[in-house]
C-alpha atoms as a PDB file:
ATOM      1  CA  UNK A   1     -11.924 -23.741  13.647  1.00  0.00           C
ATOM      2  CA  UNK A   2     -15.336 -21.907  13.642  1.00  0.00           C
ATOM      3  CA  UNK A   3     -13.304 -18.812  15.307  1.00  0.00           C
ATOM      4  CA  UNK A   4     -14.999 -15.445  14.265  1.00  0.00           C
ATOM      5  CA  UNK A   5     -11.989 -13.139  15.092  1.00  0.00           C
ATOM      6  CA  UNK A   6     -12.551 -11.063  12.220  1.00  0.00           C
ATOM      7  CA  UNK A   7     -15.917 -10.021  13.190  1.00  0.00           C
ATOM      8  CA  UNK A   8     -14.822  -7.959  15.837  1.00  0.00           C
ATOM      9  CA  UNK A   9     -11.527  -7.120  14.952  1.00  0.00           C
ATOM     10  CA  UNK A  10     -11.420  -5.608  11.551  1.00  0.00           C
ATOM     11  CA  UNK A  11      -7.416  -5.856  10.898  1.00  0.00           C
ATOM     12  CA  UNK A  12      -6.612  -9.302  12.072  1.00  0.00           C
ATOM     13  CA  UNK A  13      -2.638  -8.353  11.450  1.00  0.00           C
ATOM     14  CA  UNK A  14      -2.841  -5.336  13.761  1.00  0.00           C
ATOM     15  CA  UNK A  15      -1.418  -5.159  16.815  1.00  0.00           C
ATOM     16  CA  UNK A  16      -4.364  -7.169  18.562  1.00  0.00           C
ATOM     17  CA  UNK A  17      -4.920  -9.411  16.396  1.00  0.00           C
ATOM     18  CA  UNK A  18      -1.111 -10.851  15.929  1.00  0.00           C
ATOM     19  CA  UNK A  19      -1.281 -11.048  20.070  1.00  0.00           C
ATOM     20  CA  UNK A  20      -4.243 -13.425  19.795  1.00  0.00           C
ATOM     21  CA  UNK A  21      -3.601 -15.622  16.600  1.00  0.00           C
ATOM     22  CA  UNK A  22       0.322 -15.742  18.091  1.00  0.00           C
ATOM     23  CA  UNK A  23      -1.291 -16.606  21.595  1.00  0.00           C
ATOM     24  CA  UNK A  24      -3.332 -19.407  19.937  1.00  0.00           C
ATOM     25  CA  UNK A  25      -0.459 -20.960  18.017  1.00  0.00           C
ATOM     26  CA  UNK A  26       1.346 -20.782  21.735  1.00  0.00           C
ATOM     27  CA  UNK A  27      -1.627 -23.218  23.153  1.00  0.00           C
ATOM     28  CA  UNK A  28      -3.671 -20.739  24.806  1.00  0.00           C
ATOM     29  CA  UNK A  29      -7.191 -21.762  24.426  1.00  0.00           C
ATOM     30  CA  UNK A  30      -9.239 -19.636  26.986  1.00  0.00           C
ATOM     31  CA  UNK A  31     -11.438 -16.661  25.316  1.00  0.00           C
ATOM     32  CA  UNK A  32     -10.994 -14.397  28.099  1.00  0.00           C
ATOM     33  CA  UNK A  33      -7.386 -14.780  28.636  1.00  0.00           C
ATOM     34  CA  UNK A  34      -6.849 -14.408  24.880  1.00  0.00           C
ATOM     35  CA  UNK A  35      -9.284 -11.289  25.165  1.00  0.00           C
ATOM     36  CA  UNK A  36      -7.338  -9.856  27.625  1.00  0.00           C
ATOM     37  CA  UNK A  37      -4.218  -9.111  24.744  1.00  0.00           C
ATOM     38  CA  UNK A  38      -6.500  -6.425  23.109  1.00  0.00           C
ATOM     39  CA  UNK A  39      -5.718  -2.489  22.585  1.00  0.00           C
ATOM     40  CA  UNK A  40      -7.186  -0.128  23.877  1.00  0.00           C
ATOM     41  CA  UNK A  41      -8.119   0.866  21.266  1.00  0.00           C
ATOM     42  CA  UNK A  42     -10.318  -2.200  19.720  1.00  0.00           C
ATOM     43  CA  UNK A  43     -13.933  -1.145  20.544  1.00  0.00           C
ATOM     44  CA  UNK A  44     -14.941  -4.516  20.850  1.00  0.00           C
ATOM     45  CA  UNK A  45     -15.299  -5.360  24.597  1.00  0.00           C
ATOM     46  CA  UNK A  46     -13.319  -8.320  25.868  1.00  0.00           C
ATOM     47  CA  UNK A  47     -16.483 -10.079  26.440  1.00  0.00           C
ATOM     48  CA  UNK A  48     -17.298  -9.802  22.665  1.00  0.00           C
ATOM     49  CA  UNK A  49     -13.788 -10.571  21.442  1.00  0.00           C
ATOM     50  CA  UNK A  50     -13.973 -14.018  23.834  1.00  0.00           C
ATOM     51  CA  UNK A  51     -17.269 -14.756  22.420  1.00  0.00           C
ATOM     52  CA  UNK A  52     -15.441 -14.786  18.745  1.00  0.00           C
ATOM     53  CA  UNK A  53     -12.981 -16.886  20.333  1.00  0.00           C
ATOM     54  CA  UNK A  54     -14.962 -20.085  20.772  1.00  0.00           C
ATOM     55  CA  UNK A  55     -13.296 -22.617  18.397  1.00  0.00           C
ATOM     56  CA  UNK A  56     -12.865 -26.119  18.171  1.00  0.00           C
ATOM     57  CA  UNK A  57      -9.326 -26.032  17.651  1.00  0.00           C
ATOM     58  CA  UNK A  58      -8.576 -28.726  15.594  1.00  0.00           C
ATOM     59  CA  UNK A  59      -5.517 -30.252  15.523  1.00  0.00           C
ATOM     60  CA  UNK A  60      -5.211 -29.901  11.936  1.00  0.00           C
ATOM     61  CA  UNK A  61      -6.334 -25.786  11.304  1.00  0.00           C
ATOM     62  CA  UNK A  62      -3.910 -25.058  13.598  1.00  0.00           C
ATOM     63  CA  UNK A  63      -1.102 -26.720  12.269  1.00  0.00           C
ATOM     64  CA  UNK A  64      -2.855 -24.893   9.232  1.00  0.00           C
ATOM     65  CA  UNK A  65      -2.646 -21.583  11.368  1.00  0.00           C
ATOM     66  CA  UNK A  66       0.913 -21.829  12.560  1.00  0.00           C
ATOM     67  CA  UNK A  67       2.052 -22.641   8.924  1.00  0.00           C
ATOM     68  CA  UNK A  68       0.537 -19.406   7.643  1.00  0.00           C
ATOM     69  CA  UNK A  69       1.791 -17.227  10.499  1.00  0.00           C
ATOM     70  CA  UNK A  70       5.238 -19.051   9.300  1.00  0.00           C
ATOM     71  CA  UNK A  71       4.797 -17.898   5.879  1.00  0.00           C
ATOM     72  CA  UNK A  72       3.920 -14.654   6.698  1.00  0.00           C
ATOM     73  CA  UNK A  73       6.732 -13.798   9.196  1.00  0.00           C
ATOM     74  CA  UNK A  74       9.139 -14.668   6.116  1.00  0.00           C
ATOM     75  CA  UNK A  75       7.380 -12.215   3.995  1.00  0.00           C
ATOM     76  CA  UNK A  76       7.595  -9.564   6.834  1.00  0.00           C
ATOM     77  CA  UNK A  77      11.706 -10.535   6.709  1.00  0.00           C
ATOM     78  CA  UNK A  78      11.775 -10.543   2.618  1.00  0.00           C
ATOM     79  CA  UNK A  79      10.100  -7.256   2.918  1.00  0.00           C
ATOM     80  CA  UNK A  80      12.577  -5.243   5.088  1.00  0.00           C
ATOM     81  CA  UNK A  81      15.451  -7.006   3.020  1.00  0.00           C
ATOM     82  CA  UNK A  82      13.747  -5.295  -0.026  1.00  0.00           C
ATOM     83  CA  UNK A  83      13.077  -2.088   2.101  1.00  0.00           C
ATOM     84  CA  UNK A  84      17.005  -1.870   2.835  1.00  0.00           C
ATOM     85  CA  UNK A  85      18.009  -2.410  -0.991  1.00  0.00           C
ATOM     86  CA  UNK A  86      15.977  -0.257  -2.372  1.00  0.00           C
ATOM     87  CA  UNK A  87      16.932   2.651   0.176  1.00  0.00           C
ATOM     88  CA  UNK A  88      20.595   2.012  -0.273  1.00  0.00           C
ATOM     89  CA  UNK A  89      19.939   2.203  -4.334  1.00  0.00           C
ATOM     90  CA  UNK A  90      18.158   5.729  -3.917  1.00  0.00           C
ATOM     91  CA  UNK A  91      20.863   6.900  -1.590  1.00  0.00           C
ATOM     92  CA  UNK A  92      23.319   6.433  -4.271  1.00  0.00           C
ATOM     93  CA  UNK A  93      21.251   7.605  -6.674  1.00  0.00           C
ATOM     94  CA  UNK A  94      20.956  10.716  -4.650  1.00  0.00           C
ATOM     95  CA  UNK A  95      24.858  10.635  -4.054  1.00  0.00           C
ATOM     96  CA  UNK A  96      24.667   9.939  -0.498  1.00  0.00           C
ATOM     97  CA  UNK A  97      26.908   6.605  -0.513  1.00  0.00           C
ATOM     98  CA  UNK A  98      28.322   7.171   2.738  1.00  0.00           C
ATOM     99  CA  UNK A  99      24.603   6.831   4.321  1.00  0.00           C
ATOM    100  CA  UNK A 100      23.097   4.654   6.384  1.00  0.00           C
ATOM    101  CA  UNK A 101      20.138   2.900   5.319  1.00  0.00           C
ATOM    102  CA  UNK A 102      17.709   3.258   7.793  1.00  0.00           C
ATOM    103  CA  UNK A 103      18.953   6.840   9.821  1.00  0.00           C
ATOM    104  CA  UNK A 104      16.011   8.095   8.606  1.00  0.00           C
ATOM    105  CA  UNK A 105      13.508   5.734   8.665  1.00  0.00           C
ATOM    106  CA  UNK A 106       9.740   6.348   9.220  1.00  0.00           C
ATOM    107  CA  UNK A 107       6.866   4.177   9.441  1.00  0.00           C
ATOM    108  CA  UNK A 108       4.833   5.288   6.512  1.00  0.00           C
ATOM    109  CA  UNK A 109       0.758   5.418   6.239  1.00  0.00           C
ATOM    110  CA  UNK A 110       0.364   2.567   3.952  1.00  0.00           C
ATOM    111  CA  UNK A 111       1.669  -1.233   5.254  1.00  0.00           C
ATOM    112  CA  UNK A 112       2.840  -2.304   1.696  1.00  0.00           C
ATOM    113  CA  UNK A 113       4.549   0.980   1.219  1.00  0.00           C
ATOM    114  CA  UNK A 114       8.697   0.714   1.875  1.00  0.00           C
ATOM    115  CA  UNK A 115       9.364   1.591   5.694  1.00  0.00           C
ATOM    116  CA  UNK A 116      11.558   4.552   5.482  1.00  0.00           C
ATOM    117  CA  UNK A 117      11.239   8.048   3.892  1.00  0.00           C
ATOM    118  CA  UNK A 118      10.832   7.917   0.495  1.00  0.00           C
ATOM    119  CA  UNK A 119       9.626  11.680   0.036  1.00  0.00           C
ATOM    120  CA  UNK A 120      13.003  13.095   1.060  1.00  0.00           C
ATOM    121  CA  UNK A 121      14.696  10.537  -1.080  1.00  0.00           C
ATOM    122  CA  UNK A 122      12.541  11.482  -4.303  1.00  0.00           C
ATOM    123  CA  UNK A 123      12.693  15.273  -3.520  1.00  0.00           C
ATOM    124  CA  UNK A 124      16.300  15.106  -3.586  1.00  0.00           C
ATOM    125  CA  UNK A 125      16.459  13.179  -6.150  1.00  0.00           C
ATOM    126  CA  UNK A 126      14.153  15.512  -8.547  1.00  0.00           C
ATOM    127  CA  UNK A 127      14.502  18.541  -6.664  1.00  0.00           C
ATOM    128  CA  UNK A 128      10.896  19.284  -6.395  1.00  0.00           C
ATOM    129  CA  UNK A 129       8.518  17.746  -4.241  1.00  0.00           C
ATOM    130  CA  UNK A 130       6.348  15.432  -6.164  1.00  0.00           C
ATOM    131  CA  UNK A 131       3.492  14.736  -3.430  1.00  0.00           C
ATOM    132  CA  UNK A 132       2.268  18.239  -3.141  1.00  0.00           C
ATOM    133  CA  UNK A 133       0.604  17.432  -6.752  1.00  0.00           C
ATOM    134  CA  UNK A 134      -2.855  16.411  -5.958  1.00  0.00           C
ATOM    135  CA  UNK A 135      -3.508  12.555  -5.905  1.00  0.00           C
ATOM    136  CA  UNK A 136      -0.039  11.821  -5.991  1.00  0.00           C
ATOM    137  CA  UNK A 137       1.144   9.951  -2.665  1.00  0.00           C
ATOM    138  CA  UNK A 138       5.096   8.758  -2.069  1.00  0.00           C
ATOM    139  CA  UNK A 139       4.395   5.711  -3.771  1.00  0.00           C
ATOM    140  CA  UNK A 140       2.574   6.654  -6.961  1.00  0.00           C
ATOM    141  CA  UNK A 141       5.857   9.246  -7.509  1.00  0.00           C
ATOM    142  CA  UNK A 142       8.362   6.078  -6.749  1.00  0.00           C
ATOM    143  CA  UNK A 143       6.784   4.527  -9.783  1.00  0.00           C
ATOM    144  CA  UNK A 144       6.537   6.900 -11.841  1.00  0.00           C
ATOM    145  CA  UNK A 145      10.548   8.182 -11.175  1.00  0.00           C
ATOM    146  CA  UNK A 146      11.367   4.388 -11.114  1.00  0.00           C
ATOM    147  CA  UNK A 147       9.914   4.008 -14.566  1.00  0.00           C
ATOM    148  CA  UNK A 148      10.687   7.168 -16.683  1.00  0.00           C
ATOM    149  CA  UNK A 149      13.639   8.704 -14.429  1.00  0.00           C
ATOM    150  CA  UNK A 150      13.857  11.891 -12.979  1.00  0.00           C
ATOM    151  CA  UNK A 151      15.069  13.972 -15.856  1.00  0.00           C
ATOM    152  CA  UNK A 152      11.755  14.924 -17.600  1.00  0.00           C
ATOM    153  CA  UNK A 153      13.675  16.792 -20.621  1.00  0.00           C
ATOM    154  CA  UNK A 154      13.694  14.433 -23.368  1.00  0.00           C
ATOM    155  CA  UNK A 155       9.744  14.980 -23.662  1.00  0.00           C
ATOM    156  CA  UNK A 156       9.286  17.966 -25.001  1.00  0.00           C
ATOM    157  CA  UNK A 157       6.066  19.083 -23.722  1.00  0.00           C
ATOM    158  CA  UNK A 158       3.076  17.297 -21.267  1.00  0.00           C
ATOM    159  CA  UNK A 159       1.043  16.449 -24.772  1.00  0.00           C
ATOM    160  CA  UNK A 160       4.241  14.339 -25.602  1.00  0.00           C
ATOM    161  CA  UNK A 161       4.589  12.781 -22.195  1.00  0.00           C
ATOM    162  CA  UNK A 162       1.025  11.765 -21.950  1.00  0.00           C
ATOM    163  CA  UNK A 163       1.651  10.418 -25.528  1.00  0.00           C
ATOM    164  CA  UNK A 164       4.293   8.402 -24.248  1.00  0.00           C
ATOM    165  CA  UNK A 165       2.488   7.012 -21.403  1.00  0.00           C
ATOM    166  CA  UNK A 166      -0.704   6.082 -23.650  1.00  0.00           C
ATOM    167  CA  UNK A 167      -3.126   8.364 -21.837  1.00  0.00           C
ATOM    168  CA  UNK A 168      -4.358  10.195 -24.553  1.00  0.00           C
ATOM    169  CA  UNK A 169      -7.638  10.375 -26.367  1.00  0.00           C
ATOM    170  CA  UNK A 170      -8.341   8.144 -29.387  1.00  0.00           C
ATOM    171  CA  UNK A 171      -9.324   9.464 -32.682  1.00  0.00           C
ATOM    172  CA  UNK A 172     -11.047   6.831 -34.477  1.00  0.00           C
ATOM    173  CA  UNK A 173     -13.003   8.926 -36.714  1.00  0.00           C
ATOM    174  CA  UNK A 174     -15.270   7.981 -39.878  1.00  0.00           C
ATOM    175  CA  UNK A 175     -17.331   9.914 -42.571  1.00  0.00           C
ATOM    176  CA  UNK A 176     -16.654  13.101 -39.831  1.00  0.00           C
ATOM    177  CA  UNK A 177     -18.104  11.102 -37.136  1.00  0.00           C
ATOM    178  CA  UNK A 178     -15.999   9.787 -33.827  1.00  0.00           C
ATOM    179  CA  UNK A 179     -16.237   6.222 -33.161  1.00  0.00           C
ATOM    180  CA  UNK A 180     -14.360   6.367 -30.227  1.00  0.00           C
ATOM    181  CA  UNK A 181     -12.284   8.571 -28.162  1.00  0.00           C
ATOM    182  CA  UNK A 182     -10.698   5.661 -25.577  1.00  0.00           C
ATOM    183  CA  UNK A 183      -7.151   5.640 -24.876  1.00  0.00           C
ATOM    184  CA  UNK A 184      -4.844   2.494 -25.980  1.00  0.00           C
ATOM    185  CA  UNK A 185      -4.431   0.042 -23.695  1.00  0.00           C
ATOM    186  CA  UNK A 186      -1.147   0.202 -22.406  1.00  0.00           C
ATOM    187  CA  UNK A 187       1.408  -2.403 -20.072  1.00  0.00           C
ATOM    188  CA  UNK A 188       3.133   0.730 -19.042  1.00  0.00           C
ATOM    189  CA  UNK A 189       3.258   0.652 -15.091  1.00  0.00           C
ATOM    190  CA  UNK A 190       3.952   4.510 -14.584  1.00  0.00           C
ATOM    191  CA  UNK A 191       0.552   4.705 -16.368  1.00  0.00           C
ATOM    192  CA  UNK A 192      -1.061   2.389 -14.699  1.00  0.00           C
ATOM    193  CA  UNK A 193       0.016   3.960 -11.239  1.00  0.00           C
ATOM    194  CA  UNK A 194      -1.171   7.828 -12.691  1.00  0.00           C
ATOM    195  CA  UNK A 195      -4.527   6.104 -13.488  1.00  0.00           C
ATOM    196  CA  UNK A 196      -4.878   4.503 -10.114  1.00  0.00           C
ATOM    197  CA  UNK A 197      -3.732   8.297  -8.555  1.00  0.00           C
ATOM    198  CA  UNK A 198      -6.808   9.765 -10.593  1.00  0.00           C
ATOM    199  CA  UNK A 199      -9.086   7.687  -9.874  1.00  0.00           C
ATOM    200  CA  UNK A 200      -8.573   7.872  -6.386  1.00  0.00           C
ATOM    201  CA  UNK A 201      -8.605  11.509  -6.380  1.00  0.00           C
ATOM    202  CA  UNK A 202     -11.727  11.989  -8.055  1.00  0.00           C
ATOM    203  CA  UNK A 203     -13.215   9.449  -5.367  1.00  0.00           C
ATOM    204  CA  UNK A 204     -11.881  11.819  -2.718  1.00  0.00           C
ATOM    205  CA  UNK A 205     -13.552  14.968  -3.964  1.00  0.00           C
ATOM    206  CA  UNK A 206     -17.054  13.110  -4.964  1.00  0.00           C
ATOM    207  CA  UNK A 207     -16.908  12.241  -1.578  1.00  0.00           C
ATOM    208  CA  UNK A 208     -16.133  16.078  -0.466  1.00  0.00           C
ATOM    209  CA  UNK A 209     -18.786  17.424  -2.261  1.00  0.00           C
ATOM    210  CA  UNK A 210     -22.143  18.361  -0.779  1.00  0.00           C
ATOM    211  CA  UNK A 211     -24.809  15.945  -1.551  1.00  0.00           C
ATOM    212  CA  UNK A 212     -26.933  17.930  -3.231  1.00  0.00           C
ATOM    213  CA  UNK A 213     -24.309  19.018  -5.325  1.00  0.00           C
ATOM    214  CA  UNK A 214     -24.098  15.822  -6.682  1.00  0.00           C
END
């Protein structure tokens, strides 16, 4: 439809921009009105944001438009459903059967992370609270419980667990010399999720350091 929302808007499934794509798929059709719908706190002016808005709607993008908006109102519904299980499984987990899923619920950081309080959850659960470990967020320490458990016993030391996970050094080694020291590839998803953690805290404190440091 030649509409440039996204220039000016950055998250087009923000608050503003649901308001305008919605207001579209209603029939509205006039920049300025559809301007009018923003935030306060979109620094694009409303003059800007109707400038974006100059399409030429198409009969057949926005039958395009309303089908995705469709599709992605069901995922928002599949996506609480989910949110609801899963709470109600770590409440019984946690021995809390009488809860109610939800009585605690808080929007977290992250819009693909579940929508209620996993931390307390996983700290009862483990008895420790797993997110005070550098680089490890609620999510990274769902994956990790949800894939080895909370009882950490039957390793018998870290050398063992990172053994387990497939994050330890090669030692492909010929004639005295190392050929290479990379670890296995590995499907395992707690892995996977421990990687992603590290990598994203080593990002963090590059960024952190002084630039002459670096």
């Amino acid at each position: 439809m030649n509409v440039q929302l996204a220039n000016v808007i950055s998250d087009i499934v923000g608050e503003t921009g649901q308001k305008i794509v919605r207001g579209i798929i209603a029939g509205e059709r006039d920049g300025h009105v559809l301007a009018k719908m923003k935030n306060a706190r979109i620094r694009a002016s409303e003059e800007e944001i109707a400038k974006s808005l100059q399409g030429n709607w198409r009969e057949e993008h926005l039958f395009a438009l309303k089908q995705a908006m469709a599709l992605y109102d069901n995922y928002g519904t599949l996506l609480t459903e989910c949110d609801t299980k899963l709470e109600s499984i770590l409440a019984t987990l946690v021995g809390d059967d009488d809860s109610d899923p939800g009585r605690g619920r808080r929007a977290s950081n992250s819009k693909n992370a579940p929508q209620f309080d996993v931390r307390t959850y996983l700290f009862r659960l483990c008895g420790v609270d797993l997110t005070r470990i550098n680089g490890i967020n609620q999510m990274t320490a769902l994956k990790v419980i949800a894939e080895v458990g909370p009882d950490m016993s039957r390793f018998k030391s870290a050398k063992h667990f990172a053994s387990w996970l497939g994050l330890c050094p090669g030692t492909k080694i010929s004639s005295g010399k190392v050929l290479s020291c990379a670890s296995k590839r590995t499907t395992n998803r707690a892995a996977q999720s421990l990687r992603l953690a590290a990598a994203a805290l080593h990002k963090r404190r590059l960024a952190a350091r002084p630039r002459q440091a670096r």
